[in-house]
Protein backbone atom coordinates (compact mmCIF):
# COMPACT_ATOMS: atom_id res chain seq x y z
CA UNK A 1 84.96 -43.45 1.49
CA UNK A 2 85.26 -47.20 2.19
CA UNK A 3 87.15 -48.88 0.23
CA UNK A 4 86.95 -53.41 -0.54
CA UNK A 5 89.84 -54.83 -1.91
CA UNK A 6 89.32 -58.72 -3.01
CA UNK A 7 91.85 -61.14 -2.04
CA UNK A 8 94.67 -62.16 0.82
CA UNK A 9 97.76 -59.87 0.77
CA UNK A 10 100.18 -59.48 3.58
CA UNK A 11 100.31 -55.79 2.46
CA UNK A 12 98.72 -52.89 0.73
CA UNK A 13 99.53 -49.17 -0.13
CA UNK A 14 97.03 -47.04 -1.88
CA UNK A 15 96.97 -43.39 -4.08
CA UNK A 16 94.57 -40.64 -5.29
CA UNK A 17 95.07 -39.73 -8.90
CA UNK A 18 98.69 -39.18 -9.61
CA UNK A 19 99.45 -38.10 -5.70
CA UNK A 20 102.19 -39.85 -3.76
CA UNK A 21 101.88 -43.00 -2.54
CA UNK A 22 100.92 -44.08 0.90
CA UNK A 23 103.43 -46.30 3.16
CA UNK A 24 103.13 -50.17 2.91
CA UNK A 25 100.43 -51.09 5.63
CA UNK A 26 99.11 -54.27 6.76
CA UNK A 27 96.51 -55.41 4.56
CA UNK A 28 92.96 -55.02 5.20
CA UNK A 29 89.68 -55.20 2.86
CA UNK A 30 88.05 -52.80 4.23
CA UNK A 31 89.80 -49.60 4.48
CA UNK A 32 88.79 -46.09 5.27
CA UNK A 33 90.00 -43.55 2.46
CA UNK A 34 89.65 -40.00 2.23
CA UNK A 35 89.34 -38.34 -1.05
CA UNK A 36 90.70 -34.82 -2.23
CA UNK A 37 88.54 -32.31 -1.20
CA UNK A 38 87.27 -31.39 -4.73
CA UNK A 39 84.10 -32.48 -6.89
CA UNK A 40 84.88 -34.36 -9.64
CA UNK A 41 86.28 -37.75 -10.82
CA UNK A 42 88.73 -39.30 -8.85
CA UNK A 43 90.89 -42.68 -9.36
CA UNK A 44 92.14 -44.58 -6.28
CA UNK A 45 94.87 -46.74 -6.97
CA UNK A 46 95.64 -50.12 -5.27
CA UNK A 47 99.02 -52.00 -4.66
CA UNK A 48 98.89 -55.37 -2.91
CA UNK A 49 101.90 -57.93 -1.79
CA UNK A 50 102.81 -61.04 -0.67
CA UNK A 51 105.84 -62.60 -1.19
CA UNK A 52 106.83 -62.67 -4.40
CA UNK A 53 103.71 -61.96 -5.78
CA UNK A 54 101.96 -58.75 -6.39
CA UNK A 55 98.92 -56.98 -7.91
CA UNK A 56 97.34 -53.42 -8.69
CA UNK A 57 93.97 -52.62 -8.96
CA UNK A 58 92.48 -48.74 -9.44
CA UNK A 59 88.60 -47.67 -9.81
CA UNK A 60 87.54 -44.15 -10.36
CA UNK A 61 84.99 -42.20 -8.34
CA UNK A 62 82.60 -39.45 -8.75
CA UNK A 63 82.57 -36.89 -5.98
CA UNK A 64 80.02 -35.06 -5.69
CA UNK A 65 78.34 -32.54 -3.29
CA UNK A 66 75.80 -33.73 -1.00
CA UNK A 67 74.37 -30.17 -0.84
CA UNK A 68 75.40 -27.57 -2.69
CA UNK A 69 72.19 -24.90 -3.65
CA UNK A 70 72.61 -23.04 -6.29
CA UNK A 71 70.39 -20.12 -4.11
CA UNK A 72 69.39 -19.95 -0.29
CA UNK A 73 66.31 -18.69 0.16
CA UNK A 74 65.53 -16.65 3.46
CA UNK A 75 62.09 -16.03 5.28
CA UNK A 76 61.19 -12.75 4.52
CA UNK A 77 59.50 -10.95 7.75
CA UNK A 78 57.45 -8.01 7.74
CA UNK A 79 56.92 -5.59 10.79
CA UNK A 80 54.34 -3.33 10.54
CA UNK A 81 54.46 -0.89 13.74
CA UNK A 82 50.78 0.32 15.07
């Protein structure tokens, strides 16, 4: 997913759920985030710095498949020798 964080930080680490969380990294608004691999509601957390000042942020997401059939259906051929 893409991710948009508002503001000016000088840095910016980030977390799925309750998972570990990533190194400090330059910040960017725009950052490329990968999800866990499972459908279902998931909450990315934000930390930003600069200075002495700090901030969190967090927003949840819905994952969800983008196709997942409940059935496949199959042409069904018919030979008939002569």
């Amino acid at each position: 997913v893409s991710l948009y964080i508002y503001g000016e930080w000088n840095e910016v680490r980030l977390r799925n759920d309750d998972g570990p969380w990533t190194e400090w990294q330059p910040f960017q608004q725009t950052i490329t985030w990968t999800l866990p691999a499972q459908v279902g509601e998931h909450t990315v957390y934000a930390e930003m710095r600069q200075g002495s000042l700090s901030a969190a942020s967090e927003d949840s997401i819905i994952l969800t498949p983008a196709f997942l059939p409940e059935r496949l259906y199959l042409p069904l051929l018919f030979y008939t020798p002569q």
